[in-house]
C-alpha atoms as a PDB file:
ATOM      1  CA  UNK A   1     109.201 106.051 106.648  1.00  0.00           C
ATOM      2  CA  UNK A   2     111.775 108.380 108.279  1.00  0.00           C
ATOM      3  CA  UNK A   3     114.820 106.890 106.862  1.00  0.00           C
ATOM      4  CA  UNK A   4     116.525 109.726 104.581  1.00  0.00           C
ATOM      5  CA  UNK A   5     114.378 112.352 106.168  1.00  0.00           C
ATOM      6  CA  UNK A   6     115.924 115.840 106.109  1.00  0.00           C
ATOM      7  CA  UNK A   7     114.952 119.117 108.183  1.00  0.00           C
ATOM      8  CA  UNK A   8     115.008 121.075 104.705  1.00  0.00           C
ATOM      9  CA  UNK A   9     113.949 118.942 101.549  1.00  0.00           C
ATOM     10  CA  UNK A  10     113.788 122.469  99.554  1.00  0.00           C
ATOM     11  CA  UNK A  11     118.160 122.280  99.470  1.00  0.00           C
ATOM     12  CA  UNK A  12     118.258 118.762  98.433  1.00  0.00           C
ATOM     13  CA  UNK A  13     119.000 118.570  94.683  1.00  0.00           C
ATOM     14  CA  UNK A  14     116.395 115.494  93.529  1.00  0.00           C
ATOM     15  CA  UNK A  15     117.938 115.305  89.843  1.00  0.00           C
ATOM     16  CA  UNK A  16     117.694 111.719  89.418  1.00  0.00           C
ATOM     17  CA  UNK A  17     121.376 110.563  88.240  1.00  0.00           C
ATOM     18  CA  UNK A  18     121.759 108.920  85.170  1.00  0.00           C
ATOM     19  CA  UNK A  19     121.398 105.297  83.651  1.00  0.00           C
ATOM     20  CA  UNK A  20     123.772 103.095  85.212  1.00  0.00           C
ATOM     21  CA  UNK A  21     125.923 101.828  82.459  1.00  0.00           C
ATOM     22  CA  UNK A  22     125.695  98.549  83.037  1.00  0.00           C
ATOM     23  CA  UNK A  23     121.174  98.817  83.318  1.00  0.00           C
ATOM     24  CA  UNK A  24     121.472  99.198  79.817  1.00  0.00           C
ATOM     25  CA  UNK A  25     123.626  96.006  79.016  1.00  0.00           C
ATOM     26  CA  UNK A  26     121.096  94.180  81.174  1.00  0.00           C
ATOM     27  CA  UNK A  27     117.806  95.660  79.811  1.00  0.00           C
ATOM     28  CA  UNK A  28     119.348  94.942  76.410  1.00  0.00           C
ATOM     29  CA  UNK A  29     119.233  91.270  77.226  1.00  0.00           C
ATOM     30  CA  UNK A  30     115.606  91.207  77.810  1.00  0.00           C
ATOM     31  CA  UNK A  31     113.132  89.297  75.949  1.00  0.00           C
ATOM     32  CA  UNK A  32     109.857  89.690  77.710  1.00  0.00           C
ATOM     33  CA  UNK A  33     107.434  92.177  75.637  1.00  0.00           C
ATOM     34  CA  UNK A  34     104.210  92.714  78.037  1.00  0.00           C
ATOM     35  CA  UNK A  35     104.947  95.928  80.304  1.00  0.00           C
ATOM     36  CA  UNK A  36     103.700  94.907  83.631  1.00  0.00           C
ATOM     37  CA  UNK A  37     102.943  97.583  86.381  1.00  0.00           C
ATOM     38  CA  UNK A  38     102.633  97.803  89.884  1.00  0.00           C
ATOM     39  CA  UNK A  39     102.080 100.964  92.108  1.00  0.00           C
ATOM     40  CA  UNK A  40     101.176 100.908  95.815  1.00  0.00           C
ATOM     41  CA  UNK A  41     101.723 101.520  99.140  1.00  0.00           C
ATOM     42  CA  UNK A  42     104.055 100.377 102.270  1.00  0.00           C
ATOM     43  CA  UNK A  43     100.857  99.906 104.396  1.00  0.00           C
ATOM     44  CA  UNK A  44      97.510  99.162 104.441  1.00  0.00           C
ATOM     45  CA  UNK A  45      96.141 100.410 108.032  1.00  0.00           C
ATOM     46  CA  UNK A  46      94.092 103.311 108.640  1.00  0.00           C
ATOM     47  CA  UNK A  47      96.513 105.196 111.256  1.00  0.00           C
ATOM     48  CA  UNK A  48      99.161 105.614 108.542  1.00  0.00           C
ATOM     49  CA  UNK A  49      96.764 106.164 105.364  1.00  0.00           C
ATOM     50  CA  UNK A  50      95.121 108.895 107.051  1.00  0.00           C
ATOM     51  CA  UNK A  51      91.859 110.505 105.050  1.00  0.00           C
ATOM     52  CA  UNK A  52      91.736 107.482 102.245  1.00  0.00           C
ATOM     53  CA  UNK A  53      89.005 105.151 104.090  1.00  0.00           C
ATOM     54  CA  UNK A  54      85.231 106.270 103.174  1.00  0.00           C
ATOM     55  CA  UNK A  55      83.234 106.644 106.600  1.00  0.00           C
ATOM     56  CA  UNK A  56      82.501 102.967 108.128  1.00  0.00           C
ATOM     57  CA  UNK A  57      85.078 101.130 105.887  1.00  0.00           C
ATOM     58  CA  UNK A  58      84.725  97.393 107.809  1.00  0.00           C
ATOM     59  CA  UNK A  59      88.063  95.958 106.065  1.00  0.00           C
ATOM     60  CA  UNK A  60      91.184  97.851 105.193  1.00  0.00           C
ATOM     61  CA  UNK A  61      92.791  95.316 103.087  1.00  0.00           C
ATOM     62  CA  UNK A  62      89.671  94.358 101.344  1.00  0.00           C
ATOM     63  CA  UNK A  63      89.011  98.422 100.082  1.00  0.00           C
ATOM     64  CA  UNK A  64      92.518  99.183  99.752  1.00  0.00           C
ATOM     65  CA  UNK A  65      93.224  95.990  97.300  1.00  0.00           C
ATOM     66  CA  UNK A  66      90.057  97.399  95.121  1.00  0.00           C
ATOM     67  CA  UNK A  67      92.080 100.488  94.827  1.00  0.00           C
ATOM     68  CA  UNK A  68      95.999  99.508  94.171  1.00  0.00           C
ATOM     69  CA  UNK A  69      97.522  96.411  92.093  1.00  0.00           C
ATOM     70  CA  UNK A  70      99.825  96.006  95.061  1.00  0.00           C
ATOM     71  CA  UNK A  71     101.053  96.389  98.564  1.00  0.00           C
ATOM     72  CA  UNK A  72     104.883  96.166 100.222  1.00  0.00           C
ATOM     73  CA  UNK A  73     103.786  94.489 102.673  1.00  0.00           C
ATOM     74  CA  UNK A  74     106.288  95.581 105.391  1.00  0.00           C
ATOM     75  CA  UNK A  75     104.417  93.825 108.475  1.00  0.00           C
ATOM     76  CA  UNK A  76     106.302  90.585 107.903  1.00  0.00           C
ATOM     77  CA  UNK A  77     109.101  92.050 108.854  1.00  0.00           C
ATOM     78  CA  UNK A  78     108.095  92.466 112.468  1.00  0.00           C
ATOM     79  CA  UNK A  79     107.037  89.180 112.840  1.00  0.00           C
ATOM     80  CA  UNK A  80     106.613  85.897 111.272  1.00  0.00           C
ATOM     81  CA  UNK A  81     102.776  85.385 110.509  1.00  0.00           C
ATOM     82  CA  UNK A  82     101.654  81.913 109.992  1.00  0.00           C
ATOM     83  CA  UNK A  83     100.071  80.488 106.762  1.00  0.00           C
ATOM     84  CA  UNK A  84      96.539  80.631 107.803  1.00  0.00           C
ATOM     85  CA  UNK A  85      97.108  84.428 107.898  1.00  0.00           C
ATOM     86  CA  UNK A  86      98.961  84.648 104.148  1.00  0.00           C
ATOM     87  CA  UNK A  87      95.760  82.746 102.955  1.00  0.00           C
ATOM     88  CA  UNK A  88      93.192  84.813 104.112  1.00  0.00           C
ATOM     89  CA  UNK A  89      95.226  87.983 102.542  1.00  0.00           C
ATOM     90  CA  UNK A  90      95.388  86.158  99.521  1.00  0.00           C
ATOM     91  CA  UNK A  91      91.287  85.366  99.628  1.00  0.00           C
ATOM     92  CA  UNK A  92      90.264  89.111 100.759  1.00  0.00           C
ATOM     93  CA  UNK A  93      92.519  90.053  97.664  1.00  0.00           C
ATOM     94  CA  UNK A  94      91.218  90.489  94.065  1.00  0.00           C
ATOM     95  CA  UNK A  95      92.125  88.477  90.798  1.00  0.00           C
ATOM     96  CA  UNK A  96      95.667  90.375  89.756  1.00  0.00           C
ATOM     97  CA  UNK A  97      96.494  91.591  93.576  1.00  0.00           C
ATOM     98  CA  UNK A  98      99.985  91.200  94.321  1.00  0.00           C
ATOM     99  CA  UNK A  99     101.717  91.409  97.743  1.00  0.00           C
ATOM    100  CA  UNK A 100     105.972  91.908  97.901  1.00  0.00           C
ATOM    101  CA  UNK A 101     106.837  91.025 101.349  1.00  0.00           C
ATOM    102  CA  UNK A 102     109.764  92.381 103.686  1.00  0.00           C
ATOM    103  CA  UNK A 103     111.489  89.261 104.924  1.00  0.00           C
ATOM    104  CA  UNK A 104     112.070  89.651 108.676  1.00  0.00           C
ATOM    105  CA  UNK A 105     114.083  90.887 110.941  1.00  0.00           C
ATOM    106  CA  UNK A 106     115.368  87.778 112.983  1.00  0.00           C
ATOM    107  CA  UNK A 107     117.142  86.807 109.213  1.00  0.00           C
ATOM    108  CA  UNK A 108     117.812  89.972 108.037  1.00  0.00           C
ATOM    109  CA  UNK A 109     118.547  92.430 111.293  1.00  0.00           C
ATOM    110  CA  UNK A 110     118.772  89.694 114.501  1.00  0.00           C
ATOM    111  CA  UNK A 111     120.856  86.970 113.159  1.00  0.00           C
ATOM    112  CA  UNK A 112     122.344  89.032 110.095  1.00  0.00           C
ATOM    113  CA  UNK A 113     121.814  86.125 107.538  1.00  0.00           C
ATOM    114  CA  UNK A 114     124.070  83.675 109.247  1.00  0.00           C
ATOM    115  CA  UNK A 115     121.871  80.842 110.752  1.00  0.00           C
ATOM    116  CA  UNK A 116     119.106  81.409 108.804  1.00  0.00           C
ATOM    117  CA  UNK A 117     118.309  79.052 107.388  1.00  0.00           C
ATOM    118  CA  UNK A 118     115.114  77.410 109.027  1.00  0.00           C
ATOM    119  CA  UNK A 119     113.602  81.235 109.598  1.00  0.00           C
ATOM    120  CA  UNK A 120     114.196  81.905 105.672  1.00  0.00           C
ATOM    121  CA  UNK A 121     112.242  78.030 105.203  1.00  0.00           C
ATOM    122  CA  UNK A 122     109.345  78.878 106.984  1.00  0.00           C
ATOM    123  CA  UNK A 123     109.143  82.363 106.138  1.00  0.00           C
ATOM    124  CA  UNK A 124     108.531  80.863 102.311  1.00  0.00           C
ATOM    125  CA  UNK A 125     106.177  77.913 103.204  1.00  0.00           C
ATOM    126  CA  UNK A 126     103.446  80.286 104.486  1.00  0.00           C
ATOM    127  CA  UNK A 127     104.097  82.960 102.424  1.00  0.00           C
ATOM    128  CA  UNK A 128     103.980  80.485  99.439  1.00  0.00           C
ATOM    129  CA  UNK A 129     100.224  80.204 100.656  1.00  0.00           C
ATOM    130  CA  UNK A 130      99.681  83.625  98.877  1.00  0.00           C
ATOM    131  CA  UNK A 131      99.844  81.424  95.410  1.00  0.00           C
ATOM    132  CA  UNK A 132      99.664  83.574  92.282  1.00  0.00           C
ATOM    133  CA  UNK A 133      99.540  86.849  94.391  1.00  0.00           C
ATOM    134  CA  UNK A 134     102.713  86.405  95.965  1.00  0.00           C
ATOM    135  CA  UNK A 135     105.427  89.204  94.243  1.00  0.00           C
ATOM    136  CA  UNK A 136     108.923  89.840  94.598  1.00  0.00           C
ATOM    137  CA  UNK A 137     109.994  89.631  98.325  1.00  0.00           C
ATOM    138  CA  UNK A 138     112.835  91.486  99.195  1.00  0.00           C
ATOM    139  CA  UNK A 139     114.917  91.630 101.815  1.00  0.00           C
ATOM    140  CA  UNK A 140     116.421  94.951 103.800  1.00  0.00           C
ATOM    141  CA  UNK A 141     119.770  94.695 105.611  1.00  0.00           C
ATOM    142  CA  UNK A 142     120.586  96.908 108.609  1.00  0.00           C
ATOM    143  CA  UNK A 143     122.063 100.526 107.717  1.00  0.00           C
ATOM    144  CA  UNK A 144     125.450  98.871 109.818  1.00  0.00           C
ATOM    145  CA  UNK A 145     125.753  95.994 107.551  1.00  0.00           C
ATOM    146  CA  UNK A 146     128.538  96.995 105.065  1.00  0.00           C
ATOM    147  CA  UNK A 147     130.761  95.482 102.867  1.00  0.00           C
ATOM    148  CA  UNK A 148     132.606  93.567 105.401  1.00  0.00           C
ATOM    149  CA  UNK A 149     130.274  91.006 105.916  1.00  0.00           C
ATOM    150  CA  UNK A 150     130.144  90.327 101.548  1.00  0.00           C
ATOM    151  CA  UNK A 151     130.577  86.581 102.718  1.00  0.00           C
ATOM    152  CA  UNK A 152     127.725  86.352 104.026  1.00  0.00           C
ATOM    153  CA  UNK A 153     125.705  88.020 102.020  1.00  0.00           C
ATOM    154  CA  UNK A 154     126.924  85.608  99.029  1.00  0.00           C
ATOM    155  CA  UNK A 155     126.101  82.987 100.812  1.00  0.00           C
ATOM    156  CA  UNK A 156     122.525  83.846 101.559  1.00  0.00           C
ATOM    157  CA  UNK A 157     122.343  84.678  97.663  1.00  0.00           C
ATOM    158  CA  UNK A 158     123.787  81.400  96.660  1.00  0.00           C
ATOM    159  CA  UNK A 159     121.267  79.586  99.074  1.00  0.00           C
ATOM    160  CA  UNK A 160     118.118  81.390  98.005  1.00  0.00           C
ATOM    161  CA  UNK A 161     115.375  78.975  95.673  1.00  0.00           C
ATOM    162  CA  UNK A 162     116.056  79.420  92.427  1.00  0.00           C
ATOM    163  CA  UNK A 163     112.186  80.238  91.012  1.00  0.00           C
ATOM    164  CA  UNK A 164     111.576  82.730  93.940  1.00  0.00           C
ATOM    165  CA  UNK A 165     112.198  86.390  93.237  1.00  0.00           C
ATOM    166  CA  UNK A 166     114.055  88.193  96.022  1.00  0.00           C
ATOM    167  CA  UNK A 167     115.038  91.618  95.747  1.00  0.00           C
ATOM    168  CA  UNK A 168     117.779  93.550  98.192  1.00  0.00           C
ATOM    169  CA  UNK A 169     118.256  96.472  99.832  1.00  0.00           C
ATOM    170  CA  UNK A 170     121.668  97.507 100.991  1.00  0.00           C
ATOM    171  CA  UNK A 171     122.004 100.461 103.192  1.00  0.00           C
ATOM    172  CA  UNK A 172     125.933 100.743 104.367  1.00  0.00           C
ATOM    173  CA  UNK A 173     126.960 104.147 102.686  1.00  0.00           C
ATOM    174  CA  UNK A 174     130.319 101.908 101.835  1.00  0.00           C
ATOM    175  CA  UNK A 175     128.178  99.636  99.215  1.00  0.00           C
ATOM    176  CA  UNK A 176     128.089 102.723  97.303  1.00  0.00           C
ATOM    177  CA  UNK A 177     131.255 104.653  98.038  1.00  0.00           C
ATOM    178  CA  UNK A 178     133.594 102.392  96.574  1.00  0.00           C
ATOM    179  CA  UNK A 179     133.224 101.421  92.883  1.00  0.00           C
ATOM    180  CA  UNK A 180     134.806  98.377  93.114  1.00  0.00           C
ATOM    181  CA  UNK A 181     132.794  96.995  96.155  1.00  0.00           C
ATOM    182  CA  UNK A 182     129.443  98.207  94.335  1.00  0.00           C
ATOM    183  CA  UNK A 183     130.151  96.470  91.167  1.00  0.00           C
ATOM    184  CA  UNK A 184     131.079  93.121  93.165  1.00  0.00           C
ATOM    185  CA  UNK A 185     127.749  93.607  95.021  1.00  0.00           C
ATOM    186  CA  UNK A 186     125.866  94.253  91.805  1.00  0.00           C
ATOM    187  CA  UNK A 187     127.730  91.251  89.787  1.00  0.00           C
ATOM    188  CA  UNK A 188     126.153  89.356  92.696  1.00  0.00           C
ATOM    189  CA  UNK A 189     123.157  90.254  92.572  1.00  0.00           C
ATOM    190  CA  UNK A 190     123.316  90.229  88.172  1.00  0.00           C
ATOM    191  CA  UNK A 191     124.613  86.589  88.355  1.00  0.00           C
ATOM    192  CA  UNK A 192     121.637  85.358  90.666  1.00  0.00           C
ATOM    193  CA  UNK A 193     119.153  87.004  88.641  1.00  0.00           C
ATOM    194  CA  UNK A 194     118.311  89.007  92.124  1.00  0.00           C
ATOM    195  CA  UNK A 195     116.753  92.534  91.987  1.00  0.00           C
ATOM    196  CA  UNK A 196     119.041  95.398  93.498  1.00  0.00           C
ATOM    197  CA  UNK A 197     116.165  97.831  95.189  1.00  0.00           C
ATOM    198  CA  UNK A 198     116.547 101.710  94.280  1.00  0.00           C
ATOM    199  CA  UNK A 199     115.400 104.146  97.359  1.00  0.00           C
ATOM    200  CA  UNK A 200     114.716 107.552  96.661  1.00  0.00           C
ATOM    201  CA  UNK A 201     114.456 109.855  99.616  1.00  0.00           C
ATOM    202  CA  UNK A 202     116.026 112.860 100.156  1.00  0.00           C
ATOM    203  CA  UNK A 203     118.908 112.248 102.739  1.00  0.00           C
ATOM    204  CA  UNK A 204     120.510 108.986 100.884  1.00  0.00           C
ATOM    205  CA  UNK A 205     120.985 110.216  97.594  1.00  0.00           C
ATOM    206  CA  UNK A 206     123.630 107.393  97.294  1.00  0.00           C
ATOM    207  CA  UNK A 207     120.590 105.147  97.041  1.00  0.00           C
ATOM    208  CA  UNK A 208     119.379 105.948  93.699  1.00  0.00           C
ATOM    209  CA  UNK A 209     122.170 104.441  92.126  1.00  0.00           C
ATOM    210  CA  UNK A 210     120.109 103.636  88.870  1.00  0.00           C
ATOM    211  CA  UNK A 211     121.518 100.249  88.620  1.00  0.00           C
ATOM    212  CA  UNK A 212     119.161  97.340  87.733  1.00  0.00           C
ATOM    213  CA  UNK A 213     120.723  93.767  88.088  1.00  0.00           C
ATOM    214  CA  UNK A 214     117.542  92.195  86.430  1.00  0.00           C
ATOM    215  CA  UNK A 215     114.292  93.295  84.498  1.00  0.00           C
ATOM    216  CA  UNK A 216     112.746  94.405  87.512  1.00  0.00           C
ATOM    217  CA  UNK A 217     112.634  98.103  88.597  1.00  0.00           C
ATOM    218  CA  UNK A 218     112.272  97.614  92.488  1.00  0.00           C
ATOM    219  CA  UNK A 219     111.620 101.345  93.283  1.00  0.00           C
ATOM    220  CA  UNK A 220     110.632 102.387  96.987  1.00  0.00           C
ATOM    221  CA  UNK A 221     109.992 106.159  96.816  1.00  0.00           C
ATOM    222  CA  UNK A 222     109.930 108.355  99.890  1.00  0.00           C
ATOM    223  CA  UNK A 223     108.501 111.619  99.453  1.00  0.00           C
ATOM    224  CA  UNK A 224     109.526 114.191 101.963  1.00  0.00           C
ATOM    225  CA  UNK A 225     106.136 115.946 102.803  1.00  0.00           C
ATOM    226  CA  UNK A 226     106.778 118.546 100.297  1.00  0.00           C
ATOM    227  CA  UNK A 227     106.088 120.395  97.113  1.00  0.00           C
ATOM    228  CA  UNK A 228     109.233 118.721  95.302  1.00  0.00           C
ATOM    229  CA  UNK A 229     107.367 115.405  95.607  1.00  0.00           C
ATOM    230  CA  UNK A 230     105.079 115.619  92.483  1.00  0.00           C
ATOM    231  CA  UNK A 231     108.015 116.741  90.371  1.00  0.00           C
ATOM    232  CA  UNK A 232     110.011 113.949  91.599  1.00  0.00           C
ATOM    233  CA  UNK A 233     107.001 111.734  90.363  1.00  0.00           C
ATOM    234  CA  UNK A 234     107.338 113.348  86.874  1.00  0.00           C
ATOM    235  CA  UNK A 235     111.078 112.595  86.690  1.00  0.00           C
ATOM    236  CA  UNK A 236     110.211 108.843  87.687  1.00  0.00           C
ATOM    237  CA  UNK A 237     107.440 108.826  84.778  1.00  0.00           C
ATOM    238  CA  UNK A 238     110.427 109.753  82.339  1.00  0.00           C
ATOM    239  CA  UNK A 239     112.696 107.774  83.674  1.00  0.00           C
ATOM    240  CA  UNK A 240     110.693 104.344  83.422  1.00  0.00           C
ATOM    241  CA  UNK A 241     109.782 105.545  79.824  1.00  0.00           C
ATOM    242  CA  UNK A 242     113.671 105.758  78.574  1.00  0.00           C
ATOM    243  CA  UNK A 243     114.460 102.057  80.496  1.00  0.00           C
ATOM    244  CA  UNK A 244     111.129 100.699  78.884  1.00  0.00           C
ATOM    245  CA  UNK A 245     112.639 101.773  75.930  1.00  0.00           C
ATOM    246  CA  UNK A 246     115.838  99.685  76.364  1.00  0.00           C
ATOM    247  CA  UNK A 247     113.954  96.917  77.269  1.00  0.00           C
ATOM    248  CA  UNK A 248     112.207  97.103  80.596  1.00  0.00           C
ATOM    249  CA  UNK A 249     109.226  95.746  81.134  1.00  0.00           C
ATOM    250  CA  UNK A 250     108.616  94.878  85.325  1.00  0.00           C
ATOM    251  CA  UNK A 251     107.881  98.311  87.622  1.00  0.00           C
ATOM    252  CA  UNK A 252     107.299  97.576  90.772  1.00  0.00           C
ATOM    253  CA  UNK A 253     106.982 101.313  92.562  1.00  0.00           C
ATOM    254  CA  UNK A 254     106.026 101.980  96.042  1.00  0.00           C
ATOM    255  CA  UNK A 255     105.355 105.060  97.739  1.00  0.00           C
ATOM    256  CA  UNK A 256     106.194 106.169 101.210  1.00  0.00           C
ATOM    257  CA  UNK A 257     106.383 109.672 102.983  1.00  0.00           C
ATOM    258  CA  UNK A 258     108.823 110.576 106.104  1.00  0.00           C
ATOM    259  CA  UNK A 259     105.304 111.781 107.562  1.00  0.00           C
ATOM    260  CA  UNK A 260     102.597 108.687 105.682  1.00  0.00           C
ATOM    261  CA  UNK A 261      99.982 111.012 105.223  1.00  0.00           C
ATOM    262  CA  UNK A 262      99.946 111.763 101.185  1.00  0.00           C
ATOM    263  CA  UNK A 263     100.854 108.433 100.283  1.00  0.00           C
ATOM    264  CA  UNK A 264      97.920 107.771  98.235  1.00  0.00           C
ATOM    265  CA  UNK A 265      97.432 111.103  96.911  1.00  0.00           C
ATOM    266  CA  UNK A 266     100.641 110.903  95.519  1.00  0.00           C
ATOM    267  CA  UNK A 267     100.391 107.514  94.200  1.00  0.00           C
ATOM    268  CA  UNK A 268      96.947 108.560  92.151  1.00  0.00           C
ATOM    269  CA  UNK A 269      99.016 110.976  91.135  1.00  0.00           C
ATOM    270  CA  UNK A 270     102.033 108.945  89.798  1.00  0.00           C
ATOM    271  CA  UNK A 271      99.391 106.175  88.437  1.00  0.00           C
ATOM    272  CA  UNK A 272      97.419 108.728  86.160  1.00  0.00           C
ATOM    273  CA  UNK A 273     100.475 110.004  84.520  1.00  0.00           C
ATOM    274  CA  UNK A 274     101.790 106.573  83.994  1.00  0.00           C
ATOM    275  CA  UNK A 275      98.133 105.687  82.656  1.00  0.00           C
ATOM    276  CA  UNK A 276      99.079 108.472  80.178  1.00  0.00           C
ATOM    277  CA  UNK A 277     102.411 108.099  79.243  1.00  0.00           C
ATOM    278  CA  UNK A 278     102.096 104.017  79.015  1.00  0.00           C
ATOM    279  CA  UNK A 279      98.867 104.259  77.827  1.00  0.00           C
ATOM    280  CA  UNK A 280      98.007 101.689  80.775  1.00  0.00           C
ATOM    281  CA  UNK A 281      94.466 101.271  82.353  1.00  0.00           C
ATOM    282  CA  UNK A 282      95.327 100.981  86.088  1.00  0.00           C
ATOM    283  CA  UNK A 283      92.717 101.613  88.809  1.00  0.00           C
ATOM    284  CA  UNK A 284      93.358 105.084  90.051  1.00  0.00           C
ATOM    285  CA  UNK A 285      92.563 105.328  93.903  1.00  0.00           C
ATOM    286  CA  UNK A 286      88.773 106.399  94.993  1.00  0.00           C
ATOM    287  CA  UNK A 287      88.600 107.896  91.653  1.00  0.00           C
ATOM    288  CA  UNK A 288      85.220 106.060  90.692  1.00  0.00           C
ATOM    289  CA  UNK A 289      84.055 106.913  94.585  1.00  0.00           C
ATOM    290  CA  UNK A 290      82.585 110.013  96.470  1.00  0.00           C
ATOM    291  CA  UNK A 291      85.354 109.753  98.955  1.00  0.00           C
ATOM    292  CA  UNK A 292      88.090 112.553  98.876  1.00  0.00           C
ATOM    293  CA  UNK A 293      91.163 111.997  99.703  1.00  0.00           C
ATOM    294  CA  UNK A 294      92.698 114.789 102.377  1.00  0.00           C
ATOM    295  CA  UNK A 295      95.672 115.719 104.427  1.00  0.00           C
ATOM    296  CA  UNK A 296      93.559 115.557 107.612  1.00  0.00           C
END
């Protein structure tokens, strides 16, 4: 993922900003006590997960689901697969597989959310073919969709199921800039029980806003081929541990890189200290196999 990519991550301060204000009024609300994890990857092909597939690996999908809980499943977003396809996802997947699907780009990029609202309908019929495996799916507006267009983001918010989690990413450096149009946006999103998606990549610091509309930490973390990105993994690790402490109890984390070949070094990485710190039992990639993970 090349969004937020920088020619010099080493001059990019990664402090993660504090907790929003208003995350810990919401967390406080919570009432949920099991502290559910998920940690994956954007995709599952062999081009962009370069050095994770043992020798003569028939089916992606079917090794990489033995290895992650999850996968943001960012191919729907390209086009709209059909519900034959979501089932046989769903049956290559294991018991406690979860996919979170990008909603596509005719609703969210083509026709900017006006018109939608047959492409939204049938986007949800097949994916609803994923049954129990089916996460959060989240929609990503164009980096030129500001503020401006509020109405109709409202409207799309007010028309979404009720039942179905949807999370959003805004991109329009004026979401952020203003106060007063952030905390509209975020009473939006707060009032609709929708999940307001943190990025963290090195160009768009704006994006880590460390406000959380719901219990649901939506986290899409872009490492920038560098050294910096295992201590940015640490910082996460305490940073999930003080919101699980005010309540939290849904992480839903997925790693990128500008350049995806680390991705799932870095998210055995991220899982083993969470393991630790959560005292959690999640698979930790080809750990139990004699294939190595590389950069090659």
């Amino acid at each position: 993922m090349k969004f937020g990519k920088v020619p010099q991550p080493e001059l990019i301060d990664f402090t993660l900003p504090k907790t929003h204000e208003d995350t810990s009024s919401v967390l406080s609300k919570v009432e949920e006590d099991d502290f559910s994890v998920y940690v994956g990857c954007a995709k599952w092909n062999r081009a962009d997960l370069k050095g994770f597939y043992p020798r003569g690996t028939k089916d992606e999908l079917v090794y990489y689901s033995k290895q992650f809980n999850c996968i943001e499943l960012n191919a729907t977003f390209y086009r709209q697969f059909p519900a034959e396809q979501f089932s046989k996802w769903k049956d290559k997947t294991p018991m406690g597989f979860k996919f979170f699907p990008k909603l596509g780009q005719e609703i969210s990029h083509w026709k900017r959310l006006q018109g939608v609202q047959d492409a939204v309908n049938l986007y949800l019929d097949n994916a609803a073919h994923l049954e129990d495996k089916l996460g959060t799916i989240f929609l990503q507006l164009h980096s030129n969709f500001g503020p401006k267009n509020f109405d109709r983001l409202q409207n799309f918010v007010m028309s979404w199921p009720k039942g179905i989690p949807l999370a959003i990413e805004v991109r329009h450096p004026d979401w952020f800039e203003d106060r007063s149009v952030f905390n509209e946006y975020t009473h939006l999103l707060e009032t609709n029980n929708i999940t307001n998606v943190l990025v963290d990549t090195a160009g768009r610091r704006d994006m880590i806003h460390m406000r959380l509309t719901n219990n649901e930490a939506f986290i899409r973390y872009v490492g920038a081929n560098h050294v910096s990105d295992y201590s940015r993994l640490d910082d996460w690790v305490e940073r999930l541990k003080e919101w699980k402490q005010l309540g939290l109890t849904n992480v839903h984390f997925f790693v990128h890189q500008n350049l995806e070949i680390e991705s799932p070094l870095l998210a055995a990485y991220f899982i083993k200290k969470l393991n630790k710190e959560f005292n959690l039992n999640l698979k930790i990639p080809n750990e139990d196999t004699n294939q190595q993970m590389s950069l090659l």
